[in-house]
Protein backbone atom coordinates (compact mmCIF):
# COMPACT_ATOMS: atom_id res chain seq x y z
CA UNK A 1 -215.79 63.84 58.04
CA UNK A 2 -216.41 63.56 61.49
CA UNK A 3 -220.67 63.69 61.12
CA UNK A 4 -219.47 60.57 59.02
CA UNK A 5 -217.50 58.53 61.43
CA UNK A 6 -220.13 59.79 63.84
CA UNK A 7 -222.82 57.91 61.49
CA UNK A 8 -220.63 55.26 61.16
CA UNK A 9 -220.48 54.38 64.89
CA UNK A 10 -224.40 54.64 65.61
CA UNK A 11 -224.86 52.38 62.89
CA UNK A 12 -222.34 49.82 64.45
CA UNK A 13 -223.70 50.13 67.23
CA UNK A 14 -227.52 49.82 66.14
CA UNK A 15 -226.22 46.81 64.30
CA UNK A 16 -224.86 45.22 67.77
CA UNK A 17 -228.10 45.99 69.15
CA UNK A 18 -230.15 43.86 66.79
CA UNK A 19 -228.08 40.80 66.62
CA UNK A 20 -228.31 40.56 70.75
CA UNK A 21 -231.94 40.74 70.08
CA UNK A 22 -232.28 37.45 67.55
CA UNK A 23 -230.17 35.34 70.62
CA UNK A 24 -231.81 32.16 71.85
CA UNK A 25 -233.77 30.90 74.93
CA UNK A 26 -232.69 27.58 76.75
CA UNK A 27 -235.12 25.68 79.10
CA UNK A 28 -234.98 22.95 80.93
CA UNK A 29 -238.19 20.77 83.12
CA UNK A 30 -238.99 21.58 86.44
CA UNK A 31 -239.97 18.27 87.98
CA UNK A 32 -243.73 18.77 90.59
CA UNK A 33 -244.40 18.47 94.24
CA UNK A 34 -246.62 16.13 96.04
CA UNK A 35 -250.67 17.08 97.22
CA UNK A 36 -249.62 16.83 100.71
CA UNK A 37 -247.11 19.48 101.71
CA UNK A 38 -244.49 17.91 103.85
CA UNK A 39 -241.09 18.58 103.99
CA UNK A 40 -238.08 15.91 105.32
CA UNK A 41 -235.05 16.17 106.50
CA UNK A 42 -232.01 14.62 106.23
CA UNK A 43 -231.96 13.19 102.65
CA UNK A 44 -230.77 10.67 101.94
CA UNK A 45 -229.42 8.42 104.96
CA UNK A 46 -226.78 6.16 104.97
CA UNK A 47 -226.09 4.04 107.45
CA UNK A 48 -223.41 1.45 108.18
CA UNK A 49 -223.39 -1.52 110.86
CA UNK A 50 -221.54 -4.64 111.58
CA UNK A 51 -223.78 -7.73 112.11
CA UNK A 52 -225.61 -8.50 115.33
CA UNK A 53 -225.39 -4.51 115.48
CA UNK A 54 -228.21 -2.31 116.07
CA UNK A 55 -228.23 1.26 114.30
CA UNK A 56 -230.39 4.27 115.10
CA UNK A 57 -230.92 7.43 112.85
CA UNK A 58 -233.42 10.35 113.39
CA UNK A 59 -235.95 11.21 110.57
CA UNK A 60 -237.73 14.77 110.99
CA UNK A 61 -240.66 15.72 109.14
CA UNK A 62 -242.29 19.44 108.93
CA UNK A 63 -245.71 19.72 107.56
CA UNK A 64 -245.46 22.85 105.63
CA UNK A 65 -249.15 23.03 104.92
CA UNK A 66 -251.76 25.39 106.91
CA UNK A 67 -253.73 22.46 108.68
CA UNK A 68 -252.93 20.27 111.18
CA UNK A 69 -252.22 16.72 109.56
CA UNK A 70 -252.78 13.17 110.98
CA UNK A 71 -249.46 11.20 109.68
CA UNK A 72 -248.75 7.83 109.61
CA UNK A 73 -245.07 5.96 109.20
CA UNK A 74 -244.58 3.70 106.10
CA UNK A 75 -242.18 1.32 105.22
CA UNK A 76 -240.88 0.58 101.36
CA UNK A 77 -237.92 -0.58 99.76
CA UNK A 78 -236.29 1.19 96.53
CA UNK A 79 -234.07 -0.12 94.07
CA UNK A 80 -232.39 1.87 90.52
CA UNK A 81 -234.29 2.46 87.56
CA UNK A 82 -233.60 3.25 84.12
CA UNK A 83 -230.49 4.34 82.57
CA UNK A 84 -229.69 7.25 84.97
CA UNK A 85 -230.19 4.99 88.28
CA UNK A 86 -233.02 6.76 89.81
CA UNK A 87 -234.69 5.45 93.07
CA UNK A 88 -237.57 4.18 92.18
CA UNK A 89 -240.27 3.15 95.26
CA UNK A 90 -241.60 -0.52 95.81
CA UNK A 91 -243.63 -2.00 98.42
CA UNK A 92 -242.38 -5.23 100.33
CA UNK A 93 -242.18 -8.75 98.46
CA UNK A 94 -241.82 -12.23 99.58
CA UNK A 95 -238.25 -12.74 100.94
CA UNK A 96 -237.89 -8.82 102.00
CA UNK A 97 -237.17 -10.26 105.81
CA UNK A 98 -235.52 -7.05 106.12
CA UNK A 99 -238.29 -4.98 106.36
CA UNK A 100 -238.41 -6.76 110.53
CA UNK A 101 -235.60 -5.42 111.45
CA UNK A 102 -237.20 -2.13 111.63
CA UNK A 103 -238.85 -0.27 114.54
CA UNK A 104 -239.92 3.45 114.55
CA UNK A 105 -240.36 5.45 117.95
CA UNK A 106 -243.85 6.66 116.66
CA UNK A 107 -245.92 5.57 113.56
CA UNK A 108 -248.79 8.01 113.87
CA UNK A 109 -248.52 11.51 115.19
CA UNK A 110 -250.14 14.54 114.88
CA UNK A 111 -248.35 17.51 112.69
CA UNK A 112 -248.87 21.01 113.66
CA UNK A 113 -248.42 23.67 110.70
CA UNK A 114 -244.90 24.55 110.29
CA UNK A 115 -243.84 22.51 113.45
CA UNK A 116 -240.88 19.68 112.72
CA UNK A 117 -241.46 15.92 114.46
CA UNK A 118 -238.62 14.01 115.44
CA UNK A 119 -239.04 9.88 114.49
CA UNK A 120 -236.47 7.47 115.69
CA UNK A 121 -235.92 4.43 113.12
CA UNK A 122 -234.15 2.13 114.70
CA UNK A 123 -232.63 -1.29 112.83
CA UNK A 124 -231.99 -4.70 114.49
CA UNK A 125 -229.12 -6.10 112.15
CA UNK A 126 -229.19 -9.84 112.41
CA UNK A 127 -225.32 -11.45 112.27
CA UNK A 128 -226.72 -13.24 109.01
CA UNK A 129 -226.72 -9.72 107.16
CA UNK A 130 -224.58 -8.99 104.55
CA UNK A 131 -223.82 -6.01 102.18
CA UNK A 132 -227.10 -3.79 101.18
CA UNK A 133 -230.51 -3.04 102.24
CA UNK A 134 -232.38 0.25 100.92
CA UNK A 135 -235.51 1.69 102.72
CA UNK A 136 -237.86 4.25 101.96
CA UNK A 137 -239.43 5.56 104.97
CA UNK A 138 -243.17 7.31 103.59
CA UNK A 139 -244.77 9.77 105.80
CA UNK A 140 -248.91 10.56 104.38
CA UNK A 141 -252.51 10.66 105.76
CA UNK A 142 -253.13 7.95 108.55
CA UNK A 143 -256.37 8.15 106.35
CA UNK A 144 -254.90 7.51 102.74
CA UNK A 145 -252.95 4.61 101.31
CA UNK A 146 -249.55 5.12 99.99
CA UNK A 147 -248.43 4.17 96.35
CA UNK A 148 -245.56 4.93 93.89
CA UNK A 149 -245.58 6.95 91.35
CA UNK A 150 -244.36 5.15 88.33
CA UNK A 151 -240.31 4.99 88.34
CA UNK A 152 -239.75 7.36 90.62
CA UNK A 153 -238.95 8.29 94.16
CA UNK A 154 -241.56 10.16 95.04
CA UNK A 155 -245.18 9.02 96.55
CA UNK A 156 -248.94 9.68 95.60
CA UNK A 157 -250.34 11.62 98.91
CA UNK A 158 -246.94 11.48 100.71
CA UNK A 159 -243.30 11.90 101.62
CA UNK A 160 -240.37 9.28 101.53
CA UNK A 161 -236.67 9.36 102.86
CA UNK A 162 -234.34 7.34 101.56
CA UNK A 163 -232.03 5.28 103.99
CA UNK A 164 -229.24 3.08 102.75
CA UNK A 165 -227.72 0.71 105.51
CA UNK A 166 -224.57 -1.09 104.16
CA UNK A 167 -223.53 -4.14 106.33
CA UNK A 168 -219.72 -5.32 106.68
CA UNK A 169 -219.10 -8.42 105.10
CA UNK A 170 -215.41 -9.46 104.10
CA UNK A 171 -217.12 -10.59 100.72
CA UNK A 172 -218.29 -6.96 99.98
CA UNK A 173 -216.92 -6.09 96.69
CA UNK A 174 -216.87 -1.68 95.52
CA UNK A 175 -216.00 -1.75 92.11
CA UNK A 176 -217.38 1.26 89.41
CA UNK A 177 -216.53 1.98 85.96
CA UNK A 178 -216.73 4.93 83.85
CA UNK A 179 -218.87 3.85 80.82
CA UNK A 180 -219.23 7.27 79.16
CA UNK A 181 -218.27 11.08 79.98
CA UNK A 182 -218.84 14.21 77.03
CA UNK A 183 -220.36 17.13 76.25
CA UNK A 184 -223.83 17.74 74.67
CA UNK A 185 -222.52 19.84 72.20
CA UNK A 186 -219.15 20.20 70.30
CA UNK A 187 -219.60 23.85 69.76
CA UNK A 188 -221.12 26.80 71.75
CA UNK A 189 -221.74 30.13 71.05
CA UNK A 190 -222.01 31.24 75.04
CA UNK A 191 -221.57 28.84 77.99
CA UNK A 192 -223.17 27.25 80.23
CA UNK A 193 -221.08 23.54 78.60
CA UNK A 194 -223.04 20.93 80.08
CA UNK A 195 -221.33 17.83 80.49
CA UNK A 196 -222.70 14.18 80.92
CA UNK A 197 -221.00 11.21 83.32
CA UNK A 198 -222.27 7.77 83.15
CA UNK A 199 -221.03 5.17 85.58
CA UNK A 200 -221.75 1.98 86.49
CA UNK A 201 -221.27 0.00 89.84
CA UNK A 202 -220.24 -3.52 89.04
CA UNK A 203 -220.23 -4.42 93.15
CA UNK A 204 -222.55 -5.74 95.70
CA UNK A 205 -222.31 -2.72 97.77
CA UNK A 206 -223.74 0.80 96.70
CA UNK A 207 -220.77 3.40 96.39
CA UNK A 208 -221.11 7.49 96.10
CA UNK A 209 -218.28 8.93 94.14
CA UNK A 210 -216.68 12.34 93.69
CA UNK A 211 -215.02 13.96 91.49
CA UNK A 212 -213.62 16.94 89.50
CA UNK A 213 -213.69 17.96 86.02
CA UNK A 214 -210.57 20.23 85.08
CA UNK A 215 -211.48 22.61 82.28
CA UNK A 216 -208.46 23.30 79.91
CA UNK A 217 -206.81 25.48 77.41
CA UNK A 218 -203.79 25.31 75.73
CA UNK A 219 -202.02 22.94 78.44
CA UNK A 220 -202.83 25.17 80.97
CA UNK A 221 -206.03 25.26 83.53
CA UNK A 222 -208.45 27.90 83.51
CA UNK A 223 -211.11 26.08 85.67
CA UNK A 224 -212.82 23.30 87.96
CA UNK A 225 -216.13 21.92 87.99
CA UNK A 226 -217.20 19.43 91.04
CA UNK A 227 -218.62 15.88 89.96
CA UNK A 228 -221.19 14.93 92.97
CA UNK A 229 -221.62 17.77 94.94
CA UNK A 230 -224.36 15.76 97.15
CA UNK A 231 -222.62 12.86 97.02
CA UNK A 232 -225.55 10.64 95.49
CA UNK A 233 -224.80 6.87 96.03
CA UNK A 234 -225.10 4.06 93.33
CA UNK A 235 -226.56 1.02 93.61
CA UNK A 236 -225.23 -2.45 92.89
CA UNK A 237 -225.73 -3.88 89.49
CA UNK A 238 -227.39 -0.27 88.43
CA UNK A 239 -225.45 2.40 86.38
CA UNK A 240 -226.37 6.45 87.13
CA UNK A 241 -225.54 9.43 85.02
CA UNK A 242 -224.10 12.34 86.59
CA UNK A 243 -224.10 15.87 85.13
CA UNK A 244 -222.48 19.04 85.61
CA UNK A 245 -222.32 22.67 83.42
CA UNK A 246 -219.64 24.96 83.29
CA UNK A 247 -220.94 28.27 83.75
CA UNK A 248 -218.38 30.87 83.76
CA UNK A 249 -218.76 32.64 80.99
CA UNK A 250 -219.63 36.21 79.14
CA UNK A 251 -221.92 36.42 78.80
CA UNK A 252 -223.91 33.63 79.63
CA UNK A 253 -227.28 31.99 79.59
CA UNK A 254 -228.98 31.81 83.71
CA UNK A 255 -232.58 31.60 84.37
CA UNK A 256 -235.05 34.47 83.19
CA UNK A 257 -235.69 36.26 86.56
CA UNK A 258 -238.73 38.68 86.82
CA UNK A 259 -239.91 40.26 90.80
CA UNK A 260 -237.69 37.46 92.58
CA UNK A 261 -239.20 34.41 90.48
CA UNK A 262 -238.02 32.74 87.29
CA UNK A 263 -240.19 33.16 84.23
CA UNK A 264 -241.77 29.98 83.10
CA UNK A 265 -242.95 28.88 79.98
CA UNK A 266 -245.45 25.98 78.83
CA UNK A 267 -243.94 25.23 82.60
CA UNK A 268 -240.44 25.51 81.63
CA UNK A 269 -238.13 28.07 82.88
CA UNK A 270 -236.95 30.34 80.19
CA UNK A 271 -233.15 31.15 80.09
CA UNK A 272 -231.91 34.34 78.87
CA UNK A 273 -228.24 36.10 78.62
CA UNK A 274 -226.78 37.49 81.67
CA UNK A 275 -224.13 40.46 80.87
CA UNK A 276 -222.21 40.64 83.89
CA UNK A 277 -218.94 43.49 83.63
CA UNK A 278 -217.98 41.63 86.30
CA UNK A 279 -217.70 38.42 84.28
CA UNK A 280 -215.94 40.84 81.47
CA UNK A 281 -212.60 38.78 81.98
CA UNK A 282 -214.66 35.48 81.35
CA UNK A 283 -215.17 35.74 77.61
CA UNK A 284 -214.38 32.73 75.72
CA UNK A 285 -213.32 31.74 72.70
CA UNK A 286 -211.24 28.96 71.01
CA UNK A 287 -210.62 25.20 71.81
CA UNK A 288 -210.93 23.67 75.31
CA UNK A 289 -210.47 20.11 76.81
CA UNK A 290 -212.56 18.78 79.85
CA UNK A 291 -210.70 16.09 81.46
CA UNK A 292 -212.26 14.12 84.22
CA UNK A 293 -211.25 12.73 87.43
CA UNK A 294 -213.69 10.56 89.63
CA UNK A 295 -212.45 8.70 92.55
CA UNK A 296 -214.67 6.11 94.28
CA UNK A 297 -213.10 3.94 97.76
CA UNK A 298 -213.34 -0.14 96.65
CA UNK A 299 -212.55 -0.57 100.58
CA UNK A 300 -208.80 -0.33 100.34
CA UNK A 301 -207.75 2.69 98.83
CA UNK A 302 -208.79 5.49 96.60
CA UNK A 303 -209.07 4.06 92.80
CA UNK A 304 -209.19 6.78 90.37
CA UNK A 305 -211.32 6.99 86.91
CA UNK A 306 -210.11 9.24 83.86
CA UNK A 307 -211.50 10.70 80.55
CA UNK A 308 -211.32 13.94 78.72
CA UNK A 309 -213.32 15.24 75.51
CA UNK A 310 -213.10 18.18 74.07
CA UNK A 311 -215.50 21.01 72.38
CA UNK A 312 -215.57 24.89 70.96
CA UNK A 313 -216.63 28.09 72.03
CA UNK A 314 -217.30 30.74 69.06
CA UNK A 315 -219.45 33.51 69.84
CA UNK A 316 -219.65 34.48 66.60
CA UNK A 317 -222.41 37.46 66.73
CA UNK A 318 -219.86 39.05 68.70
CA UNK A 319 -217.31 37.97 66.28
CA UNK A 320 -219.10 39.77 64.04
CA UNK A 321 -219.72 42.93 65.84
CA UNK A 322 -216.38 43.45 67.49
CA UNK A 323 -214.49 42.10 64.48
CA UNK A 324 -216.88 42.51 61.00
CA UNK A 325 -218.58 46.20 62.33
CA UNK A 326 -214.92 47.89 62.17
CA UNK A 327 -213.68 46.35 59.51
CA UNK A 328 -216.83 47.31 57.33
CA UNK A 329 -216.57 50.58 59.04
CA UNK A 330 -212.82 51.23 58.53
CA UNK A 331 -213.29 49.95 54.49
CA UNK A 332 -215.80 52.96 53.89
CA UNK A 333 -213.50 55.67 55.52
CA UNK A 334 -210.87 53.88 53.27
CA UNK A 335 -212.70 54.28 50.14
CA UNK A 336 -214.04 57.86 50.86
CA UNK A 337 -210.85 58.87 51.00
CA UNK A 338 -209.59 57.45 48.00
CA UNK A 339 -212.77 59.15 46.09
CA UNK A 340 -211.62 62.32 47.55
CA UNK A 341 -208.73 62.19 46.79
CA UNK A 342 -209.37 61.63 43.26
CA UNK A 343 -212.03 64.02 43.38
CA UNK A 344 -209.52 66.62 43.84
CA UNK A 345 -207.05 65.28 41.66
CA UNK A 346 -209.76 65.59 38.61
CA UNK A 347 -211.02 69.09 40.07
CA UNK A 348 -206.92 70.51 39.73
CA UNK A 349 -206.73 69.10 36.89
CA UNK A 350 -209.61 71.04 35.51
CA UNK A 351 -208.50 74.38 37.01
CA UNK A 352 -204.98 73.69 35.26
CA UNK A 353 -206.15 73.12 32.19
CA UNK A 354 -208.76 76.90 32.12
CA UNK A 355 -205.28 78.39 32.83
């Protein structure tokens, strides 16, 4: 009997085994880097002036290639693109006076390998200004002309740092709304939950919220999640979508990592299950409610924006390992002690009856 249960419990586990082995792979796209290998610092900027006023900032840029570089300083403008409200690079237009308000301490320099340059930018804010004004600053080859990449904030043969300068104006008006907030799926078998906030500024003045996402169960609160970590502004009359992932979970799905780098594939990193005893308290299962709190200042006070959703967590391999395994298991002991039972039963009654 116990070689049985012995069997019985290598099978199980043999059985666990091979159901880990059919789990899925997540991935996700890596976005690519420039020709020229340059490297800026801070980013963004944001800078804020009364008119008549004149504002200075430092830009620093570190050429991370092996060859001394030549660099020139560029001046674009960017405005929001697309549903998410990404940057997205333009070069001056008719009416852009606000490109001459602009001076920079050095617009060609010489970049020594691995060496950081220190550029002053400083603005000349006319008493006419009025709300916002948003600069990209493009370092590249003094040689090589400058262009956008299509949508985006990034440059062909160059660097750009994004500087927003907001001017006072007692007609400035901060207003956002929370068009949409959920979860890409309604049901998970492991975490990460990855969760989706869409908002969109209805002002004349760009505005960065934060805020938190409070992950419940049962009434009670199990978890936080920060909304806008790097506090990423949005632009007037332009909507951005915000995203987070709650992650703690077991186990649960983090980046494929082989000799210190992440395993790629077809260029996309390749997720895999983490099982982490210390995570052994995080398992989850059941019903849970994300509910949402983002607060942006409208120049008065602190207005808050709510929603909540909610979504499932059923790891049901495990389910039925931990759950379907020993029940299977415990239904054979069951029966093959029922069949002995009434194999002795028929055996005594054989013996009886030769008396």
């Amino acid at each position: 009997m116990r070689k049985f249960r012995l069997k019985i419990i290598l099978a199980s586990l043999g059985l666990f085994l091979a159901l880990l082995s059919t789990l899925p792979h997540l991935s996700y796209a890596q976005s690519d880097t420039g020709a020229l290998n340059l490297t800026t610092s801070p980013l963004p900027i944001s800078l804020v002036a009364k008119p008549g006023e004149i504002v200075k900032t430092e830009l620093r840029v570190r050429n991370s290639g092996l060859k001394t570089e030549s660099l020139k300083v560029s001046l674009m403008k960017f405005t929001a693109y697309g549903e998410e409200g990404k940057p997205e690079l333009k070069d001056r237009e008719v009416g852009d006076d606000y490109f001459d308000w602009v001076h920079f301490s050095d617009t060609q320099f010489l970049a020594q390998p691995n060496e950081w340059k220190s550029i002053t930018m400083t603005v000349t804010v006319p008493k006419s200004a009025a709300f916002g004004y948003y600069y990209a600053v493009t370092f590249s080859r003094a040689n090589s002309n400058v262009t956008s990449e299509d949508h985006t904030a990034t440059v062909q043969g160059g660097s750009a740092t994004l500087v927003l300068l907001e001017v006072f104006s007692p007609n400035a008006r901060r207003e956002l709304k929370l068009t949409d907030f959920r979860v890409d799926k309604k049901s998970y078998e492991f975490l990460p939950a990855n969760f989706l906030i869409k908002l969109a500024n209805t002002g004349n003045v760009h505005s960065a919220p934060v805020g938190t996402i409070f992950i419940m169960k049962g009434g009670k609160q199990i978890d936080t999640i920060t909304v806008n970590v790097a506090k990423g502004n949005i632009l007037p009359n332009s909507g951005r979508i915000f995203t987070s992932q709650w992650q703690a979970g077991f186990p649960v799905y983090e980046p494929k990592v082989v000799n210190g780098s992440v395993v790629l594939k077809n260029g996309l990193p390749v997720y895999a299950l983490s099982w982490k005893l210390s995570q052994l308290k995080n398992i989850r299962f059941g019903k849970y409610t994300a509910h949402l709190t983002i607060i942006y200042d409208d120049g008065h006070r602190d207005v808050p924006l709510d929603a909540s959703v909610d979504f499932w967590v059923i790891p049901w391999r495990l389910l039925a390992v931990f759950v379907g395994v020993p029940l299977l298991a415990a239904g054979i002991i069951v029966y093959l002690v029922i069949s002995r039972r009434r194999f002795k039963k028929k055996a005594y009654g054989v013996v009886k009856f030769k008396r």
